[in-house]
Protein backbone atom coordinates (compact mmCIF):
# COMPACT_ATOMS: atom_id res chain seq x y z
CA UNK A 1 0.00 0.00 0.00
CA UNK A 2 1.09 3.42 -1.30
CA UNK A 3 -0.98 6.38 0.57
CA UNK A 4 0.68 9.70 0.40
CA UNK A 5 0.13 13.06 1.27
CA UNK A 6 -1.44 14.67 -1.64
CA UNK A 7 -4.11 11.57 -1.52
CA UNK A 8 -4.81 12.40 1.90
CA UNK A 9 -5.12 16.38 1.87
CA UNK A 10 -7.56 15.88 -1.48
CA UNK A 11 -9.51 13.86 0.09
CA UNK A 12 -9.79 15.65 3.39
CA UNK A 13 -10.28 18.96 0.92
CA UNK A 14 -13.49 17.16 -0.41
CA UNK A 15 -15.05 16.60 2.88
CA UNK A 16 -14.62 19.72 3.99
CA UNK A 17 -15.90 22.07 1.20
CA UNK A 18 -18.52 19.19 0.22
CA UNK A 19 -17.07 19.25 -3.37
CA UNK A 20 -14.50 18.75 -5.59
CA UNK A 21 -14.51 21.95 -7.80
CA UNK A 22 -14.47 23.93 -4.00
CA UNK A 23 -11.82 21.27 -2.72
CA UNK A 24 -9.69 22.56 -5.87
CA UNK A 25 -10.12 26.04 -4.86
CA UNK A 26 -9.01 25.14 -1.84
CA UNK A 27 -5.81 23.49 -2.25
CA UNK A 28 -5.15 25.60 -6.03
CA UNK A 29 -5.25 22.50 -8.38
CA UNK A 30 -7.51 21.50 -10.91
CA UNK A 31 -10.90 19.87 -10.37
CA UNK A 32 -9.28 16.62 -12.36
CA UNK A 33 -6.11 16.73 -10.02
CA UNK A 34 -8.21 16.65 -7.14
CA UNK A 35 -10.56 13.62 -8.40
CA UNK A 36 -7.28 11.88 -9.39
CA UNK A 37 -6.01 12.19 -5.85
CA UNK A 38 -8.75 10.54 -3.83
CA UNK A 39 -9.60 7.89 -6.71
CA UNK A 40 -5.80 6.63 -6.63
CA UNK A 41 -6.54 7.03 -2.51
CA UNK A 42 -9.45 4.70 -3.04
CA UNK A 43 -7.79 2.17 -5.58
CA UNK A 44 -4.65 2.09 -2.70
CA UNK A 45 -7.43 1.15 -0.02
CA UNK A 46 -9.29 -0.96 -2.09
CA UNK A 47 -12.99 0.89 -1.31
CA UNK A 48 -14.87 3.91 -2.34
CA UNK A 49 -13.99 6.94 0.76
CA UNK A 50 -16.55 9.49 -0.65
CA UNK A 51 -20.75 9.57 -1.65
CA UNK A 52 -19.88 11.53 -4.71
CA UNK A 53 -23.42 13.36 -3.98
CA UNK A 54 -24.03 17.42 -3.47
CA UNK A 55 -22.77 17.62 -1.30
CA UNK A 56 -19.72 14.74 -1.22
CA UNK A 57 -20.03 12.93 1.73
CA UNK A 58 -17.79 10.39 3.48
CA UNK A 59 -18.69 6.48 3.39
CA UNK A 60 -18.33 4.47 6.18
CA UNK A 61 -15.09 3.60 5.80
CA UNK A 62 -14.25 7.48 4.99
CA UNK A 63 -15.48 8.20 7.91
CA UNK A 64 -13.15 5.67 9.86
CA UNK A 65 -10.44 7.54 7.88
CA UNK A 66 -10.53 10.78 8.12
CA UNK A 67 -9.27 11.10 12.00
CA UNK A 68 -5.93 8.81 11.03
CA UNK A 69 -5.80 11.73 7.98
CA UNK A 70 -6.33 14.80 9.81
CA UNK A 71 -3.69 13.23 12.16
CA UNK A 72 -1.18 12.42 9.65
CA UNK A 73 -1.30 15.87 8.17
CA UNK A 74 -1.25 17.66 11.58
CA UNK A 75 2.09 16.05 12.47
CA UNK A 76 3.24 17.39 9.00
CA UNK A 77 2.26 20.76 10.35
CA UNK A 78 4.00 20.25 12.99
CA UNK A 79 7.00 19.60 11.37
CA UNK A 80 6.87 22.21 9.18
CA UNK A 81 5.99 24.39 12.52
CA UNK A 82 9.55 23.05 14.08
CA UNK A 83 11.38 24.10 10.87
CA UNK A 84 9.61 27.93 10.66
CA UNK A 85 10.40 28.16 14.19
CA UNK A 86 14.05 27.28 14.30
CA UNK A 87 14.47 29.29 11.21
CA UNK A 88 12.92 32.39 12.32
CA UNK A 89 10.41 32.00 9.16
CA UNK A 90 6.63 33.56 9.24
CA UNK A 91 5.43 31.14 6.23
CA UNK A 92 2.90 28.77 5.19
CA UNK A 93 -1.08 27.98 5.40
CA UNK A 94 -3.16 29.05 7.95
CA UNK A 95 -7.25 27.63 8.29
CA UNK A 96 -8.64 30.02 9.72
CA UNK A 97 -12.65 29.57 11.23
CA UNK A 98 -14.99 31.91 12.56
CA UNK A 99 -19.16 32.47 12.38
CA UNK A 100 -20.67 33.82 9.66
CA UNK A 101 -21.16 37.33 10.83
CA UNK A 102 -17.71 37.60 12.22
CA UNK A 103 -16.63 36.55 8.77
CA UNK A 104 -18.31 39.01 6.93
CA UNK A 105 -18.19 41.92 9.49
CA UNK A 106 -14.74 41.18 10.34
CA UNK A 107 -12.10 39.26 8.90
CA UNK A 108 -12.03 40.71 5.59
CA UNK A 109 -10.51 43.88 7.55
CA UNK A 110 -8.11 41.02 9.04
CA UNK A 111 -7.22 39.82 5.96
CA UNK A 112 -5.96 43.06 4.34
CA UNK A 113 -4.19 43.35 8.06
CA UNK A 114 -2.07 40.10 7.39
CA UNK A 115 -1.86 40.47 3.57
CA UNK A 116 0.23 44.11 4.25
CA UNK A 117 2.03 42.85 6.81
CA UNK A 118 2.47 38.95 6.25
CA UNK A 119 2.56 39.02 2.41
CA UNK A 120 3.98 35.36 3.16
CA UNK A 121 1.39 33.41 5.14
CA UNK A 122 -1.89 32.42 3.34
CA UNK A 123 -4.68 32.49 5.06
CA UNK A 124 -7.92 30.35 4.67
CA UNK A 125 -10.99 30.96 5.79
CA UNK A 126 -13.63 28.42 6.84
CA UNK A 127 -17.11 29.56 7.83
CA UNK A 128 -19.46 27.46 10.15
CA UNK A 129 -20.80 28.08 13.93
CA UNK A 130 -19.99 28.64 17.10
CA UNK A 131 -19.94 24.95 17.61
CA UNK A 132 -18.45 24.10 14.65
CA UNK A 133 -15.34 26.47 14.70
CA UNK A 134 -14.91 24.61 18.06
CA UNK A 135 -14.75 21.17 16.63
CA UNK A 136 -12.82 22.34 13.64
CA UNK A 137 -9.75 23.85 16.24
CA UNK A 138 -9.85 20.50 17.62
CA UNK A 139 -10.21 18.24 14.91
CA UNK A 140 -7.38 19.92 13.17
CA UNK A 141 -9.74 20.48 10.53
CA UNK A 142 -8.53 24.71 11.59
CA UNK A 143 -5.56 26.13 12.33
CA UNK A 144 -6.86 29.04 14.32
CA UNK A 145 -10.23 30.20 15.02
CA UNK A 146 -12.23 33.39 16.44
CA UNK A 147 -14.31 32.35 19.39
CA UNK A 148 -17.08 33.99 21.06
CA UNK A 149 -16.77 34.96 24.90
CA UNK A 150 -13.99 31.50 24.93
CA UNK A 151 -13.19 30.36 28.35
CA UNK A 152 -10.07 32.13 29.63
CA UNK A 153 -6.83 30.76 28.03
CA UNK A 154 -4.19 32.30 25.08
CA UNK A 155 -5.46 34.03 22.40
CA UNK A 156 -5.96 37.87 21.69
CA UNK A 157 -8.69 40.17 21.51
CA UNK A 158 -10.10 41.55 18.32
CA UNK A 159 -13.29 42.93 19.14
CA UNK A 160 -15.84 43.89 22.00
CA UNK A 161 -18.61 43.50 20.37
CA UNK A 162 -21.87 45.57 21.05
CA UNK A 163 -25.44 44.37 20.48
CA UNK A 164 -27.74 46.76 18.07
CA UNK A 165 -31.34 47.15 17.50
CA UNK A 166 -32.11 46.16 13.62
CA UNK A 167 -35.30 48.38 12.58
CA UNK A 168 -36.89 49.85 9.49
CA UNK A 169 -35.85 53.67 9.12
CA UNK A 170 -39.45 54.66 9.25
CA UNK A 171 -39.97 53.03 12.42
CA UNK A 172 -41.03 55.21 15.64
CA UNK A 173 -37.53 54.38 17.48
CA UNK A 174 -35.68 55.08 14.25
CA UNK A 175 -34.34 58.14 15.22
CA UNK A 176 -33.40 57.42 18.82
CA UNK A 177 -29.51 57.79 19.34
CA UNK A 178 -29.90 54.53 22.03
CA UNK A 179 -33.15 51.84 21.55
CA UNK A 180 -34.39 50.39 25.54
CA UNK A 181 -35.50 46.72 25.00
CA UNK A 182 -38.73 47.47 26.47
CA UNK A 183 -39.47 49.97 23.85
CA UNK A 184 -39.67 47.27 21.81
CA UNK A 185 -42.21 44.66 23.30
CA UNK A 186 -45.28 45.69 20.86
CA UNK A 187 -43.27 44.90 17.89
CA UNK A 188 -42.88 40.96 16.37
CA UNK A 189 -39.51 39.62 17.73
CA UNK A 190 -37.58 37.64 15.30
CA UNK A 191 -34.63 35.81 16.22
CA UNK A 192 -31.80 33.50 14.76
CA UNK A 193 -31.25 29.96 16.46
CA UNK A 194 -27.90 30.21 14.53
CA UNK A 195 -26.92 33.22 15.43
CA UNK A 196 -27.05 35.58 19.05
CA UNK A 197 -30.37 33.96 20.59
CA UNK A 198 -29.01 32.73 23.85
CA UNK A 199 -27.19 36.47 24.64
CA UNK A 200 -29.84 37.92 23.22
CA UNK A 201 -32.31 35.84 25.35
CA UNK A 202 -30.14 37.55 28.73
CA UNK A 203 -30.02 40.65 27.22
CA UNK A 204 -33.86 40.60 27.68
CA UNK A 205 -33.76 39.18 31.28
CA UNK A 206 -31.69 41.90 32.55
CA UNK A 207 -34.65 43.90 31.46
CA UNK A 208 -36.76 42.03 33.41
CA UNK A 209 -38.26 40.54 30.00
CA UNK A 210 -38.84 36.85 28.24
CA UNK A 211 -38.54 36.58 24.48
CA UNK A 212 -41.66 35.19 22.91
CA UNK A 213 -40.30 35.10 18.94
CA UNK A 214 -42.99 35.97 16.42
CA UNK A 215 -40.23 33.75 13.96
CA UNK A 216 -37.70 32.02 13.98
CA UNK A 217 -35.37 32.19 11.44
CA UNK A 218 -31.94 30.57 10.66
CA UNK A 219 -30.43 32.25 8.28
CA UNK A 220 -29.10 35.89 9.31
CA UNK A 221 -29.70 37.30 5.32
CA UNK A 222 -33.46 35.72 5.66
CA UNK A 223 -33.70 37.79 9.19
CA UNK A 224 -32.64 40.71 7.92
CA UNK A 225 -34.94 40.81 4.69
CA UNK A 226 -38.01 39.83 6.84
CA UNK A 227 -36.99 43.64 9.19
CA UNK A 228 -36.96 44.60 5.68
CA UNK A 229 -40.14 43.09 4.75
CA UNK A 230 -42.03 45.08 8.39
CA UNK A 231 -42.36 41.26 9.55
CA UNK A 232 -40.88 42.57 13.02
CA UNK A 233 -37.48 44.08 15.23
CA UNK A 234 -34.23 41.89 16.08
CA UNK A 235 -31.37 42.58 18.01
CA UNK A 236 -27.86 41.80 15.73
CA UNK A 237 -24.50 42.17 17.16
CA UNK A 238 -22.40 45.20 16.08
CA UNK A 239 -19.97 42.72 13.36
CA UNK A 240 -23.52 42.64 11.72
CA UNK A 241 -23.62 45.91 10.48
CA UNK A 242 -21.68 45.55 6.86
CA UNK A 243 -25.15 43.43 6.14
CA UNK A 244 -27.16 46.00 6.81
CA UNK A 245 -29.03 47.66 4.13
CA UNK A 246 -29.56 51.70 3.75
CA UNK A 247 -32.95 50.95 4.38
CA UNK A 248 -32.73 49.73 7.92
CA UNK A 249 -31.03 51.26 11.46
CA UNK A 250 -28.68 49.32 13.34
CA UNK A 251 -28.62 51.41 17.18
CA UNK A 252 -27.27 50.87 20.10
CA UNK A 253 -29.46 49.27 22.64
CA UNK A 254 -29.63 49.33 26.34
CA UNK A 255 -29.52 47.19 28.92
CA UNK A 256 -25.66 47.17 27.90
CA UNK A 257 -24.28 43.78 26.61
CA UNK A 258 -21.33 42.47 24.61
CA UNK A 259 -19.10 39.28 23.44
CA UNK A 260 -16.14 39.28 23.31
CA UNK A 261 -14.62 38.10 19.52
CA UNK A 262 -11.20 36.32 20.25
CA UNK A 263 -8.48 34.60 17.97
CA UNK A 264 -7.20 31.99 19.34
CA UNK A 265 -5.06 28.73 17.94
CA UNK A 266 -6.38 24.96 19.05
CA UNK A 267 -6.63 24.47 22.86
CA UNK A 268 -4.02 22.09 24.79
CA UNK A 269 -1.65 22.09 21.97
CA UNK A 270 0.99 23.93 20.16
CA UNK A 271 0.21 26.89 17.66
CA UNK A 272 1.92 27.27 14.19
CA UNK A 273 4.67 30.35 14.54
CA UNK A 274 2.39 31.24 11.59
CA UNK A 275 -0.77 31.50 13.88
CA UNK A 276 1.32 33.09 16.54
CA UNK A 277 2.63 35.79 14.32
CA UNK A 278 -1.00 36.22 12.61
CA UNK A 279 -2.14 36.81 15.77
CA UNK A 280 0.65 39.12 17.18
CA UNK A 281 -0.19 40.87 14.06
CA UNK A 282 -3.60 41.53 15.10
CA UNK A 283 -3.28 43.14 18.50
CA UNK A 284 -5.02 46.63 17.69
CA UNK A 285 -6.98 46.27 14.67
């Protein structure tokens, strides 16, 4: 049996994007390179690894695979950590996860950070949530990730972020330089499972209030269109606000609350020098 590297990170690629034309993307080879890789992986172990389905998915016996490939490719990260380190070197590919707000509201700022100042590390970015970032930092699946409110431990600060009233410029409040909570308890609530419902949930209890949602709505685009629509109010956190269309007011809203945005490398283990110095790098923007 002959399984190499390239095998394994093409395959691995596919799982993770849910594709072969995004895998390619990912790793910058063609779609045909990439379908070579993890069909020559598949003739080496003698069984089909991937549903080839829309998404891909893993069979059975990809499944069984994947941690003994994530492994063997983290240890070659770690190698090539050992050999940046003792050379002084700030190069190489960083994963890099975070939520889907944070991604939009924030890291493209990030990225033109580290692209100015670390024209040598690449940086790519997975999107998923809260949960998932989590898993992916500790599957090795991420190099570094930016948690939300994350249990003390290393990592650096990027953002305090404040929690805004989303409403329609002609509503009454509209105009208001700071929205109270319990201004808005005659207007439809709609809230995001995905997104800020538990803090938003406590923001309401410290105003002595319980969240009764008029909807519930999972994706933050759908939310927003529905304020749009005069379906009802939401509370967004301030990351949100490059989503925001001209048509809507994102204000400040009292009782006070934030989370706190934080990148951080996987937990328990060494970071990449390249994480380390992408983070260094970030202090202050």
């Amino acid at each position: 049996m002959s399984v190499n590297l390239p095998q394994l990170r093409a395959f691995l690629a596919v799982v993770d994007t849910g594709g072969f034309s995004a895998a390619a993307d990912e790793l910058g080879m063609s779609q045909s390179a990439v379908s070579h890789a993890v069909a020559s992986l598949e003739r080496e172990l003698a069984a089909p690894l991937l549903i080839r389905s829309n998404p891909a998915r893993a069979t059975v016996l990809g499944e069984r695979v994947l941690p003994y490939a994530r492994t063997a490719l983290s240890a070659v990260r770690s190698l090539e950590a050992v050999a940046a380190d003792a050379t002084g070197a700030l190069t190489g590919t960083v994963r890099l996860a975070a939520t889907p707000t944070v991604c939009r509201g924030l890291v493209p700022r990030l990225l033109r950070h580290w692209r100015a100042g670390q024209p040598r590390v690449t940086v790519r970015v997975f999107e998923g949530d809260s949960a998932e970032v989590a898993e992916w930092l500790e599957n090795g699946t991420a190099d570094a990730g930016i948690l939300i409110d994350p249990p003390p431990g290393p990592g650096v600060q990027l953002a305090l972020d404040g929690y805004r009233a989303l409403l329609p410029r002609d509503h009454p409040l509209a105009g208001e330089a700071v929205v109270d909570v319990r201004d808005l308890v005659d207007d439809p609530y709609l809230v995001s499972p995905g997104g800020c419902e538990a803090r938003v949930r406590e923001l309401h209890r410290l105003a002595g209030l319980r969240v009764t949602p008029a909807h519930r709505v999972r994706d933050l685009a759908t939310l927003i269109s529905m304020v749009q629509a005069g379906m009802g109010v939401t509370v967004l956190s301030e990351v949100s606000r490059p989503l925001v269309p001209s048509d809507l007011v994102l204000l400040p809203v009292v009782p006070r609350a934030a989370r706190r945005l934080v990148l951080s490398g996987p937990r328990g283990r060494g970071w990449h020098p390249a994480v380390r110095g992408l983070a260094e790098a970030a202090v202050g923007v």
